[in-house]
Structures are given as C-alpha cells and as structure tokens.
C-alpha atoms as a PDB file:
ATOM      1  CA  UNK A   1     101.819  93.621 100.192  1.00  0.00           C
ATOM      2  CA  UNK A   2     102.829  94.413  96.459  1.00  0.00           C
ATOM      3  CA  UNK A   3      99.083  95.776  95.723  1.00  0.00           C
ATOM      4  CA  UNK A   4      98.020  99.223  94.970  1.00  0.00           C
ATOM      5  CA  UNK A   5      94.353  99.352  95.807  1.00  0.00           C
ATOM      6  CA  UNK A   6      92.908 103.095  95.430  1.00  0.00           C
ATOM      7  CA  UNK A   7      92.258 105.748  98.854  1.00  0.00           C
ATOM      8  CA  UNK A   8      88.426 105.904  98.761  1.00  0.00           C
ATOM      9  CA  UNK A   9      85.472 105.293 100.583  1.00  0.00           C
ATOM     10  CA  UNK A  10      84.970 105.817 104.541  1.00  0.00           C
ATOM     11  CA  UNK A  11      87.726 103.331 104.967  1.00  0.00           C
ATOM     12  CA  UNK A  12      90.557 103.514 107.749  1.00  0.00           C
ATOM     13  CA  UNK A  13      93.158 104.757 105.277  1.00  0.00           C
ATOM     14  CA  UNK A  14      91.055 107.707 104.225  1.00  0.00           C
ATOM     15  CA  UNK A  15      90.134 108.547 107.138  1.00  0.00           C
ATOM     16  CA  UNK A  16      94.163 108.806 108.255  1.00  0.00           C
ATOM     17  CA  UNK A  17      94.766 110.587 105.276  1.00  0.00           C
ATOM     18  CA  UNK A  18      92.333 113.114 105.200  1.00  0.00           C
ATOM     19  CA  UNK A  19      92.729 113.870 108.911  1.00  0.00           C
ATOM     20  CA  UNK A  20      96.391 113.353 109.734  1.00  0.00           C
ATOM     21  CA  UNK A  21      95.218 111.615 112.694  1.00  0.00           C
ATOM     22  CA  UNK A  22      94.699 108.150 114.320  1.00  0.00           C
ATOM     23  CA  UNK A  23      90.698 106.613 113.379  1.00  0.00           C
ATOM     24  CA  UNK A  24      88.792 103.569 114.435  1.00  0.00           C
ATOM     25  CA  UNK A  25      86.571 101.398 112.513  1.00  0.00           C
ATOM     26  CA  UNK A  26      84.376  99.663 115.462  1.00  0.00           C
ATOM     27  CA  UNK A  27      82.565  97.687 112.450  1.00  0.00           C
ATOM     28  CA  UNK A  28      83.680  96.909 108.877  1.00  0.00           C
ATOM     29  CA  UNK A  29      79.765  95.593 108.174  1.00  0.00           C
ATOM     30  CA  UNK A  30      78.726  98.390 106.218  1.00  0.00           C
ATOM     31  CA  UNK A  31      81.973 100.631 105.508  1.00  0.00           C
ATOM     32  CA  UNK A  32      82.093 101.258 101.130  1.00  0.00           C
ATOM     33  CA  UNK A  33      84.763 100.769  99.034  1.00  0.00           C
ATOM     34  CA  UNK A  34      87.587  97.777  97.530  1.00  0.00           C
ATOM     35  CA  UNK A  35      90.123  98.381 100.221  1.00  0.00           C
ATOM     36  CA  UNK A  36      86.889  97.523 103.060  1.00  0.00           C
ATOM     37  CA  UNK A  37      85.652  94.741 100.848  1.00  0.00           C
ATOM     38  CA  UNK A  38      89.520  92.873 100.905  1.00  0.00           C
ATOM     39  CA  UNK A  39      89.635  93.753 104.489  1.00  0.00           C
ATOM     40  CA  UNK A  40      85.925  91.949 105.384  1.00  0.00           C
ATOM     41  CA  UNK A  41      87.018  88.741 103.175  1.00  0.00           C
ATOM     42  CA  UNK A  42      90.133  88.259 105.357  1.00  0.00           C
ATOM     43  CA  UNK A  43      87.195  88.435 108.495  1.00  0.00           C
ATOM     44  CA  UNK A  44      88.487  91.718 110.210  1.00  0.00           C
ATOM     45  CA  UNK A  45      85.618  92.968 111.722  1.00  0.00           C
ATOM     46  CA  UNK A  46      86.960  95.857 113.329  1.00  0.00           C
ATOM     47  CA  UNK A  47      90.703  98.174 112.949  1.00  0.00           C
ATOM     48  CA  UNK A  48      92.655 101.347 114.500  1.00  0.00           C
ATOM     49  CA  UNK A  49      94.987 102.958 112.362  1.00  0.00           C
ATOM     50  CA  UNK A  50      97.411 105.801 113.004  1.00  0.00           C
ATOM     51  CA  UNK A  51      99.514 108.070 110.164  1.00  0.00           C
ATOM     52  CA  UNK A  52     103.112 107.448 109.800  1.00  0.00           C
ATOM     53  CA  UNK A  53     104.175 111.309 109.997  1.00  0.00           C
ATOM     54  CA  UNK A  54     107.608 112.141 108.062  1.00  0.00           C
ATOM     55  CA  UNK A  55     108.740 115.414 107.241  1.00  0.00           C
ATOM     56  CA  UNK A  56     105.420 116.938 109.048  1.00  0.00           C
ATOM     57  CA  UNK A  57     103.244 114.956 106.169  1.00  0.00           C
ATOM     58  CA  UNK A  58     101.507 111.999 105.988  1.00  0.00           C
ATOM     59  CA  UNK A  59     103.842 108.873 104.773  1.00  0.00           C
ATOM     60  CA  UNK A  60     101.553 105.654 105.241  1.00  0.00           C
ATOM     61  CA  UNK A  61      99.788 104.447 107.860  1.00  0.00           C
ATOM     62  CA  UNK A  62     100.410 101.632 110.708  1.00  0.00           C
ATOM     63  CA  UNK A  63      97.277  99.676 111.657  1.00  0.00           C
ATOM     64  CA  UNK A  64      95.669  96.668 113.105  1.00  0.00           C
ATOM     65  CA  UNK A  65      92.435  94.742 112.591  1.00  0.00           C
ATOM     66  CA  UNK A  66      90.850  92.150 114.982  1.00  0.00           C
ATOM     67  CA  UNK A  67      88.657  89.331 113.749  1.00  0.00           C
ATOM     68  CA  UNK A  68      86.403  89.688 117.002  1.00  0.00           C
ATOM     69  CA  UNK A  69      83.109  91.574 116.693  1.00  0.00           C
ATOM     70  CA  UNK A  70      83.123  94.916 118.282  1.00  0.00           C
ATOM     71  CA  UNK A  71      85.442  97.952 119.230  1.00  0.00           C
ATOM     72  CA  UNK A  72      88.787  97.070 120.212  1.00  0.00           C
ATOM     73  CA  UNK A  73      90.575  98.141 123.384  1.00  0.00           C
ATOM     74  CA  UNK A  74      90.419 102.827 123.922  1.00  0.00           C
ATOM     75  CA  UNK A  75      94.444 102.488 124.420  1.00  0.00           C
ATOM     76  CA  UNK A  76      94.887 100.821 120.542  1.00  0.00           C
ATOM     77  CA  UNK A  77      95.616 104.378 119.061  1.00  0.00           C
ATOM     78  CA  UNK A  78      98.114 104.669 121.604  1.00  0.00           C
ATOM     79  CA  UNK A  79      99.706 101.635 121.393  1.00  0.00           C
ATOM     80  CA  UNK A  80     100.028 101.953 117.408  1.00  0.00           C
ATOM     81  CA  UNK A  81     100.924 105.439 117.537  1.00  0.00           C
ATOM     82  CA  UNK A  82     104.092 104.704 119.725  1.00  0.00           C
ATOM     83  CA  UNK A  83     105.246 101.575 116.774  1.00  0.00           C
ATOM     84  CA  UNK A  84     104.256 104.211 114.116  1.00  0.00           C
ATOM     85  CA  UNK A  85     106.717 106.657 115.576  1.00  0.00           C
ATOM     86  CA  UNK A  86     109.408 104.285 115.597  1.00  0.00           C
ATOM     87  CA  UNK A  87     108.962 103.477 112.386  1.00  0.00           C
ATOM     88  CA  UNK A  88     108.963 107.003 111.318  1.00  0.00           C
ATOM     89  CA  UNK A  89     111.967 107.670 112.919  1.00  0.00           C
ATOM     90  CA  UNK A  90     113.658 104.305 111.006  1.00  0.00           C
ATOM     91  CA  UNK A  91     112.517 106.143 107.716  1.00  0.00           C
ATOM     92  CA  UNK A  92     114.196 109.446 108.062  1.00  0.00           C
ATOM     93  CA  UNK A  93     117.355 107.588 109.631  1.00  0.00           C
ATOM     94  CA  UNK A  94     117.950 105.325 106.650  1.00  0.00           C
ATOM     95  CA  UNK A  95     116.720 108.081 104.210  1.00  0.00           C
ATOM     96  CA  UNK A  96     119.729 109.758 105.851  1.00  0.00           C
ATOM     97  CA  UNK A  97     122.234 107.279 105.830  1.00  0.00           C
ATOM     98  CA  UNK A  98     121.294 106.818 102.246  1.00  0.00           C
ATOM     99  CA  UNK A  99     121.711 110.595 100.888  1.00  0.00           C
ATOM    100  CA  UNK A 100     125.140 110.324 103.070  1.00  0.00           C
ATOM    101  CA  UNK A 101     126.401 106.992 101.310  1.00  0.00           C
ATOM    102  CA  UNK A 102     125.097 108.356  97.481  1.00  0.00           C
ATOM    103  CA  UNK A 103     126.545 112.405  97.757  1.00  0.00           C
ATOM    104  CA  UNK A 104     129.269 113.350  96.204  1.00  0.00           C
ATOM    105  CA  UNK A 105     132.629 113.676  97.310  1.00  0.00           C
END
C-alpha cells in the first residue's frame, strides 16, 4: 500500500495488463522482476489476479496469493472476477457522485 513498484517482468500484474484478462501464477519460484521478488519474501508461492475494467480499460487489478505450494483452486478467477466487478462498479458510482457534488450550478 503507498508503494509504486514498476509493471515488468512475467509477473501477475503484467500479465493483467497486457492481456486485459484474469492470469495465474501456479509458482512464484522462478518468475523475474521487483514486484515477484516482494511477493516471494512475504512467502506467496502461488496468485490469480483479474483486471479491474472501468470505462472498457484496464484500472488496477484485484488478486490473491496463497502461501501453500502449488496451483490454487480452477474457480479462483471466478471468484475474484465477481469482487473485481463490484469494485468496479463502486469506482464509477463514486466517480459519479463526485462530478455531481463538484459541477457547477
């Protein structure tokens, strides 16, 4: 949280951002880059992330990691992709409510 840590390597978040679409990381082992290296020293071992889609474009990303060696469960993208709606649809609402409360008039 607070840290900007560059997009690069064959980590989760590039792969999201590249494709536009959910990606799995079954093993962090030998994945490049500083983003994989902070994720292996906090012991995740494996992670599932999906994009956070606003406005048709890519806006962040919602994932999770599990400390336990090995692929985690086939329904994780679905189960991600269903909180990263939500909070897609939280960001346009209060982007909303906030252009409403600032215009003029």
């Amino acid at each position: 949280m607070g840290t900007r840590t560059p997009v690069d390597g064959n980590t989760l978040a590039t792969l999201v951002q590249r494709s536009g679409r959910p990606a799995r990381i079954d093993s962090y082992d030998t994945v490049a880059g500083p983003i994989a290296a902070r994720v292996r020293a906090v012991g995740v071992r494996a992670a599932v992330g999906v994009p956070i889609i606003v406005d048709g474009r890519v806006w962040g990303l919602a994932a999770v990691g599990s400390l336990q060696p090995g692929p985690m469960p086939a329904d994780t993208e679905a189960r991600i992709g269903r909180f990263a709606e939500l909070t897609a649809t939280a960001l346009v609402a209060g982007s909303s409510r906030r252009a409403e409360t600032t215009a003029p008039g």
